[in-house]
Protein backbone atom coordinates (compact mmCIF):
# COMPACT_ATOMS: atom_id res chain seq x y z
CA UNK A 1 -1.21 43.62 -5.80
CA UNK A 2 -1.65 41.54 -8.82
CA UNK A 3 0.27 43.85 -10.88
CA UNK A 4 3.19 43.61 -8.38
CA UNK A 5 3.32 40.11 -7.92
CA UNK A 6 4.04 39.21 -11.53
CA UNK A 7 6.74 42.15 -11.92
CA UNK A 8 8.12 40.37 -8.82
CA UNK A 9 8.46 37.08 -10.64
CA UNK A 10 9.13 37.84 -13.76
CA UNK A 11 11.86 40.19 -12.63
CA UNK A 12 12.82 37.15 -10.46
CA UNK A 13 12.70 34.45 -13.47
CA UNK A 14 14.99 37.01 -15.47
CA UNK A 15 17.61 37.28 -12.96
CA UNK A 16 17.81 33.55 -12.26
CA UNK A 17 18.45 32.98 -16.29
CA UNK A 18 20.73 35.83 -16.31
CA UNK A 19 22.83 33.96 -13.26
CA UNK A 20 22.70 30.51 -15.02
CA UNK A 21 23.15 31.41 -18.76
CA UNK A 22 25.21 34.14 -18.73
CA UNK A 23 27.10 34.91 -14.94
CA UNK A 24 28.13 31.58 -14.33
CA UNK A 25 29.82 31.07 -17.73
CA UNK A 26 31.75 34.50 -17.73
CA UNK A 27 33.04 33.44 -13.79
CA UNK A 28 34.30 30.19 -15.81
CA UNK A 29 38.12 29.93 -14.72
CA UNK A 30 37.72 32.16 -11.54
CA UNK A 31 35.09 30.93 -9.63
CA UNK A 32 33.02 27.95 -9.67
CA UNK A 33 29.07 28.51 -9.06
CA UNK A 34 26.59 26.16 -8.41
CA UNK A 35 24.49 25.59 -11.69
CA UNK A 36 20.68 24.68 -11.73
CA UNK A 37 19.40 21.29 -12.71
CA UNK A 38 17.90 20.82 -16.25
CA UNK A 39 19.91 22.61 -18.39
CA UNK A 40 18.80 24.12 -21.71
CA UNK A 41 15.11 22.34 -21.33
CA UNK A 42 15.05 24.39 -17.54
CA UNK A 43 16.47 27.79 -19.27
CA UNK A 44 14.08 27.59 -21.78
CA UNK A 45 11.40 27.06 -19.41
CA UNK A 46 12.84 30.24 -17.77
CA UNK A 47 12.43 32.34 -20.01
CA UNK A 48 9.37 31.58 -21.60
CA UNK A 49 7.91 31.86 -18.22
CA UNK A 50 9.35 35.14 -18.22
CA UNK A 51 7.71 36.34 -21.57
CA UNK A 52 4.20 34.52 -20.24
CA UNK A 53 4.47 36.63 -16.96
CA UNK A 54 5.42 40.04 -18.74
CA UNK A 55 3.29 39.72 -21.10
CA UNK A 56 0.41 39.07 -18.64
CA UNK A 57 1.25 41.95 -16.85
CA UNK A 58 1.47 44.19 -20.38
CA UNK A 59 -1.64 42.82 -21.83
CA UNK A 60 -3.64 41.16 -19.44
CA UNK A 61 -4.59 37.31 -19.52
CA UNK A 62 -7.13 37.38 -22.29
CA UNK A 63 -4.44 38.83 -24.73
CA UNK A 64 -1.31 36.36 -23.30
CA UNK A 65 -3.20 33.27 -23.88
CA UNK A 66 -4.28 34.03 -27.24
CA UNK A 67 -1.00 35.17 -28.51
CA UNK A 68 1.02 31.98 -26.52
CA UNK A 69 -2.07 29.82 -28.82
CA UNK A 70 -1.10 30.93 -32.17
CA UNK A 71 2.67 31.37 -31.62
CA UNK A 72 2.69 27.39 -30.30
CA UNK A 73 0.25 26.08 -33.05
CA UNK A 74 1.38 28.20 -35.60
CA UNK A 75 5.07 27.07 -35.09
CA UNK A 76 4.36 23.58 -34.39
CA UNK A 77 2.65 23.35 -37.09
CA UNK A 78 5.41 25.22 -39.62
CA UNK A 79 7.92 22.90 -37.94
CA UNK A 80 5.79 19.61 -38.81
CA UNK A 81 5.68 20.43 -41.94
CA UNK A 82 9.07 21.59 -42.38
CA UNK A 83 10.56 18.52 -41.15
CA UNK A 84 7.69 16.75 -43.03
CA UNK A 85 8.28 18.23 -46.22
CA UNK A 86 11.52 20.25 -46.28
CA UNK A 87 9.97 23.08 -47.91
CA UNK A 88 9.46 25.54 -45.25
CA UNK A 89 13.34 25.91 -43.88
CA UNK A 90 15.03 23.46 -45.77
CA UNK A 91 15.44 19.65 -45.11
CA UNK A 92 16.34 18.60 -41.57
CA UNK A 93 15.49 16.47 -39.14
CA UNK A 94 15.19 16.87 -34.95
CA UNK A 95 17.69 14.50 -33.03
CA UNK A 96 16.95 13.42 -29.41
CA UNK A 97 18.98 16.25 -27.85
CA UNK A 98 15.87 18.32 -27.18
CA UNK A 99 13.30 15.57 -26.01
CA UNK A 100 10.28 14.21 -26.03
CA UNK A 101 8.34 15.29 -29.27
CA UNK A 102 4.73 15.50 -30.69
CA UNK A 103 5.23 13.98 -34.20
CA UNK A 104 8.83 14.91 -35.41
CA UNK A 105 8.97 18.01 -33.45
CA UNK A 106 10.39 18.45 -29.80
CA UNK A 107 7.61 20.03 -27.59
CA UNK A 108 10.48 22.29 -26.02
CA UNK A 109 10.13 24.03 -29.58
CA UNK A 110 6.65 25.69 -29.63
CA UNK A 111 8.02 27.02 -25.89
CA UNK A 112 11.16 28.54 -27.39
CA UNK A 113 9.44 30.18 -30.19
CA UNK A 114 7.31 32.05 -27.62
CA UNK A 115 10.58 32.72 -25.54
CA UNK A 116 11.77 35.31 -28.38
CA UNK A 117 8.21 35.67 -30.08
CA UNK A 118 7.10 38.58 -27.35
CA UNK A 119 10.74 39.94 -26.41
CA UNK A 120 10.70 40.70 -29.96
CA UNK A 121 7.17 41.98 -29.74
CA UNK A 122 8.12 44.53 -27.29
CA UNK A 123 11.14 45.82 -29.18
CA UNK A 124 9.27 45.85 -32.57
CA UNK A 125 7.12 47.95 -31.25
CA UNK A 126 9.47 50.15 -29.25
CA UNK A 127 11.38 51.09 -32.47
CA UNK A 128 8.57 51.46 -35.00
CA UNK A 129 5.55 52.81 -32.97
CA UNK A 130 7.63 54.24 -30.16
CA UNK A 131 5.49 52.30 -27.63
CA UNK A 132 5.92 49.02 -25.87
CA UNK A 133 2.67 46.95 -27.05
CA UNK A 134 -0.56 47.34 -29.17
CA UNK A 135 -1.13 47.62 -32.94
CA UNK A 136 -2.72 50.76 -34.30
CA UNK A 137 -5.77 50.20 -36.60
CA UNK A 138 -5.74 49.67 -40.75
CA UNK A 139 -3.94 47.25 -42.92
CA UNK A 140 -0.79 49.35 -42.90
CA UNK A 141 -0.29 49.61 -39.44
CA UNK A 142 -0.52 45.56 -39.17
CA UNK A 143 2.04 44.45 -41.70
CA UNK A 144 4.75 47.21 -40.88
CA UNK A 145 4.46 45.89 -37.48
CA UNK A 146 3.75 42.17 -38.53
CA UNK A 147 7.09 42.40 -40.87
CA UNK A 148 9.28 44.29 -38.02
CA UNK A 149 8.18 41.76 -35.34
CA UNK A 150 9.60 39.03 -37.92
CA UNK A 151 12.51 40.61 -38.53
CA UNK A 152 13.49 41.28 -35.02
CA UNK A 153 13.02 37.51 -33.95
CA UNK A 154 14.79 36.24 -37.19
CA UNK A 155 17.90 38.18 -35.85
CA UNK A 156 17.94 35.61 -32.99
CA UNK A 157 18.02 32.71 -35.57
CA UNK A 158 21.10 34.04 -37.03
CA UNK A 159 22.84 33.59 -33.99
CA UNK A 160 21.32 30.60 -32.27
CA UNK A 161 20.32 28.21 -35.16
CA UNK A 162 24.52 27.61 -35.79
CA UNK A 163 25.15 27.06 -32.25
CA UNK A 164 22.03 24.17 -31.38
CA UNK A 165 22.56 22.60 -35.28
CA UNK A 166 26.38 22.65 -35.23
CA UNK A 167 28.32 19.77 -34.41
CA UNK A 168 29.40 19.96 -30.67
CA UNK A 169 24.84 20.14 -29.96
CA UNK A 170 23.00 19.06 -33.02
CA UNK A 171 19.66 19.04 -31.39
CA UNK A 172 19.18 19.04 -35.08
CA UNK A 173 20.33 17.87 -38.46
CA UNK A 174 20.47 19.74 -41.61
CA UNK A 175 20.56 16.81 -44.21
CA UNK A 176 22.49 18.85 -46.80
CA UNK A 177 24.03 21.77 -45.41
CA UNK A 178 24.33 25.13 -46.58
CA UNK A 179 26.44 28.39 -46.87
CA UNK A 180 25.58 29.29 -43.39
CA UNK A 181 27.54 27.71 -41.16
CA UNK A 182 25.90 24.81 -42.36
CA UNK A 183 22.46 25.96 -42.62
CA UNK A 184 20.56 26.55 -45.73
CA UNK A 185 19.36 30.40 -46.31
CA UNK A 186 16.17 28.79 -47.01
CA UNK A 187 16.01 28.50 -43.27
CA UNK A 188 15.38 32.48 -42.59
CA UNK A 189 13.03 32.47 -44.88
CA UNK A 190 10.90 29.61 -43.58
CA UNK A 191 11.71 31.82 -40.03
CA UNK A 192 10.28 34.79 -41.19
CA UNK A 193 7.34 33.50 -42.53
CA UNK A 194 6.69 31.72 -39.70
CA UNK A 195 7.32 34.60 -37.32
CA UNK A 196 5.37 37.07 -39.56
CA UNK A 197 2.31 34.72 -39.62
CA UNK A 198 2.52 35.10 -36.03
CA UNK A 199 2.03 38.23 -35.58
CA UNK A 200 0.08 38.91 -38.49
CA UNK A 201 -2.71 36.67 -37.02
CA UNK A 202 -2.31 38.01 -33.32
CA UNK A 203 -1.37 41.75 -34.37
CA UNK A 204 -4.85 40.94 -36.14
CA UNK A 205 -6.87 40.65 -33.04
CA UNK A 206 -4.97 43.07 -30.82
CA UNK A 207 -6.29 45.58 -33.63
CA UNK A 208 -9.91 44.94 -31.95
CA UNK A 209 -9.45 43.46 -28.25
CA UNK A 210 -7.95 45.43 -25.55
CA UNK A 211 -5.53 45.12 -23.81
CA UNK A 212 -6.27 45.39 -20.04
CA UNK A 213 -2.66 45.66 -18.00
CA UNK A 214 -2.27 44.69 -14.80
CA UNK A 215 -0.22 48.31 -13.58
CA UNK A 216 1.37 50.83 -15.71
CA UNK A 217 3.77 50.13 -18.36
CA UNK A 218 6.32 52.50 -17.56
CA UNK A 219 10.18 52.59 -18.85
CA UNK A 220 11.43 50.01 -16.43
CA UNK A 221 8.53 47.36 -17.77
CA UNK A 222 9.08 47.80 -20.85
CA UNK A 223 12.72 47.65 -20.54
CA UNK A 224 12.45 43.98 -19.44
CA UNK A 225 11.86 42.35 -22.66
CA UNK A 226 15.07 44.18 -24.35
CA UNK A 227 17.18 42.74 -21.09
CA UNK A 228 16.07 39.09 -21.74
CA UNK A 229 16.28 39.93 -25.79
CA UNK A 230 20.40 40.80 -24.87
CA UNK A 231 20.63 37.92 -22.38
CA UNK A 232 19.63 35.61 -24.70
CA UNK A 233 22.41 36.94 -27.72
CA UNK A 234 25.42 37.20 -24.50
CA UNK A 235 23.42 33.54 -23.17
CA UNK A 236 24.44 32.36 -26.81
CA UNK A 237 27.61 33.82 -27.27
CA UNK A 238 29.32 32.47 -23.88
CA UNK A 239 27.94 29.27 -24.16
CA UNK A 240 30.92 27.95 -25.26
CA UNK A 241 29.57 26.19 -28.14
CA UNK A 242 29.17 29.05 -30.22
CA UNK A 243 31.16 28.89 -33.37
CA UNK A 244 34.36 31.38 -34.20
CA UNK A 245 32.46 34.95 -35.71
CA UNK A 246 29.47 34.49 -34.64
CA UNK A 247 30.15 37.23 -31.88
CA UNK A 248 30.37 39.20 -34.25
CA UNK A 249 27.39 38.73 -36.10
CA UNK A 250 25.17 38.42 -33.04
CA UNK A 251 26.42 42.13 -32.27
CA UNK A 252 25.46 43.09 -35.78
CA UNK A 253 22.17 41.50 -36.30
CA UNK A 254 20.72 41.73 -32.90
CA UNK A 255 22.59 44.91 -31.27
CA UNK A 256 20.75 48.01 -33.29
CA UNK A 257 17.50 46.39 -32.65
CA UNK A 258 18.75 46.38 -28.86
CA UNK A 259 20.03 49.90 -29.14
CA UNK A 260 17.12 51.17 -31.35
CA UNK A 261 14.66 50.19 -28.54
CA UNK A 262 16.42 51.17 -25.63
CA UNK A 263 17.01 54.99 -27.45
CA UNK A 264 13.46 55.08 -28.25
CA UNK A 265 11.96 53.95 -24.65
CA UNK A 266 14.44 56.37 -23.05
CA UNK A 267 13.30 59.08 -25.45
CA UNK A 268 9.41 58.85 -25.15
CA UNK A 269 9.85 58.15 -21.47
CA UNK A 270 11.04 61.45 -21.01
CA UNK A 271 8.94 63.24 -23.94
CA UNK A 272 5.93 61.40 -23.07
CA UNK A 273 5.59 61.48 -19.49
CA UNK A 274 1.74 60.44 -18.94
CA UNK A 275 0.82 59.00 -22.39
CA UNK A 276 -0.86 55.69 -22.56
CA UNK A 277 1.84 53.26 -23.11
CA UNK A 278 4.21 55.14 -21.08
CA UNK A 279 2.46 55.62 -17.21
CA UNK A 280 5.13 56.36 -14.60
């Protein structure tokens, strides 16, 4: 019953973002819908709702809180000292656009970073160890997956960081630009060694605690994550905001990690019909 109830509301949480962020936007010039109050701060809160559900259905509570504790501390604190220092992804500065903030940084940012931090998780996983969560023992199986994770989420910087920094949003300011639309490459650096100490430290502990789901985790639960991954990039992308090419680029940074993880879960779903990891 437990089990149920969360697939019911997360499945619930993903189709209300998908209606709000992506559905109402394509309708633009046909039909008007009604939109929901609260805009990006209640989207965000969407989805990382979504990712806290899924993931405590996945990998029980134990598991969700610890990895929602280091991906908000770990963040917040990159992001204080980013905007502290400039050394970690380049000088900039938060405006008011985003909200109230502990020290420079908004508090809707250590919730965003878990929106995308177990989305990308899932698909990591999905398209290097052909399973939807865990982390097999040793060193080597912790930083292939630590590094992948990292890459996957950086993707999603590619696409959003021009669209919230650029000039028709700046929920923040880069103070001296950069070849990027603006944005300094030291940015995706600072993201992916933010992201990779991230999972490094909770890949770390998922190495020795178990996980303890609350049903199976068949094809269509792990399939979740790579929808809201894909809303997010078409959530972007029809936004109206977004800048000229960066439809393109969205489809070329995030789309094979998309399409990698869908091939693989349909693969082992039907290869691996009983495994653990892939219950029907």
């Amino acid at each position: 019953m437990r089990g149920r109830l969360l697939l019911v509301v997360t499945t619930a949480l993903l189709i209300l973002f998908a209606y709000d962020a992506v559905l109402r936007s394509l309708l633009t010039g046909l039909v008007r819908l009604p939109g929901l109050p609260g805009g990006l701060t209640l989207l965000t809160s969407i989805m990382a709702l979504f990712s806290l559900t899924h993931a405590w259905y996945t990998l029980g509570g134990r598991l969700t809180l610890i990895f929602f504790a280091l991906s908000a501390s770990i963040s917040w604190v990159y992001e204080q000292a980013g905007v502290a220092t400039g050394l970690v992804f380049g000088a900039y500065h938060y405006t008011d656009y985003l909200g109230g903030k502990l020290g420079e940084v908004p508090l809707l940012i250590p919730l965003a970073w878990f929106m995308m931090i177990y989305p990308s998780y899932v698909i990591a996983n999905l398209v290097v160890a052909r399973r939807a969560t865990g982390t097999a023992p040793g060193a080597g199986p912790l930083l292939r997956m630590a590094v992948a994770s990292a890459a996957v989420m950086t993707a999603w910087d590619l696409v959003i960081d021009p669209i919230l920094s650029g000039p028709r949003v700046r929920a923040w300011v880069w103070e001296s630009g950069g070849p990027y639309f603006g944005i300094p490459g030291q940015n995706y650096l600072g993201w992916l060694a933010t992201t990779f100490t991230v999972y490094l430290s909770y890949r770390a502990i998922e190495q020795r605690v178990r996980a303890v789901p609350a049903g199976p985790v068949g094809a269509q639960v792990a399939a979740l994550p790579i929808a809201a991954y894909g809303l997010m990039l078409m959530s972007n992308l029809v936004s109206g905001v977004a800048p000229s090419g960066l439809a393109l680029i969205g489809a070329l940074v995030m789309g094979p990690p998309i399409a990698l993880a869908t091939w693989r879960l349909a693969h082992e779903a039907a290869d691996s019909q009983g495994a653990p990891g892939w219950a029907a």
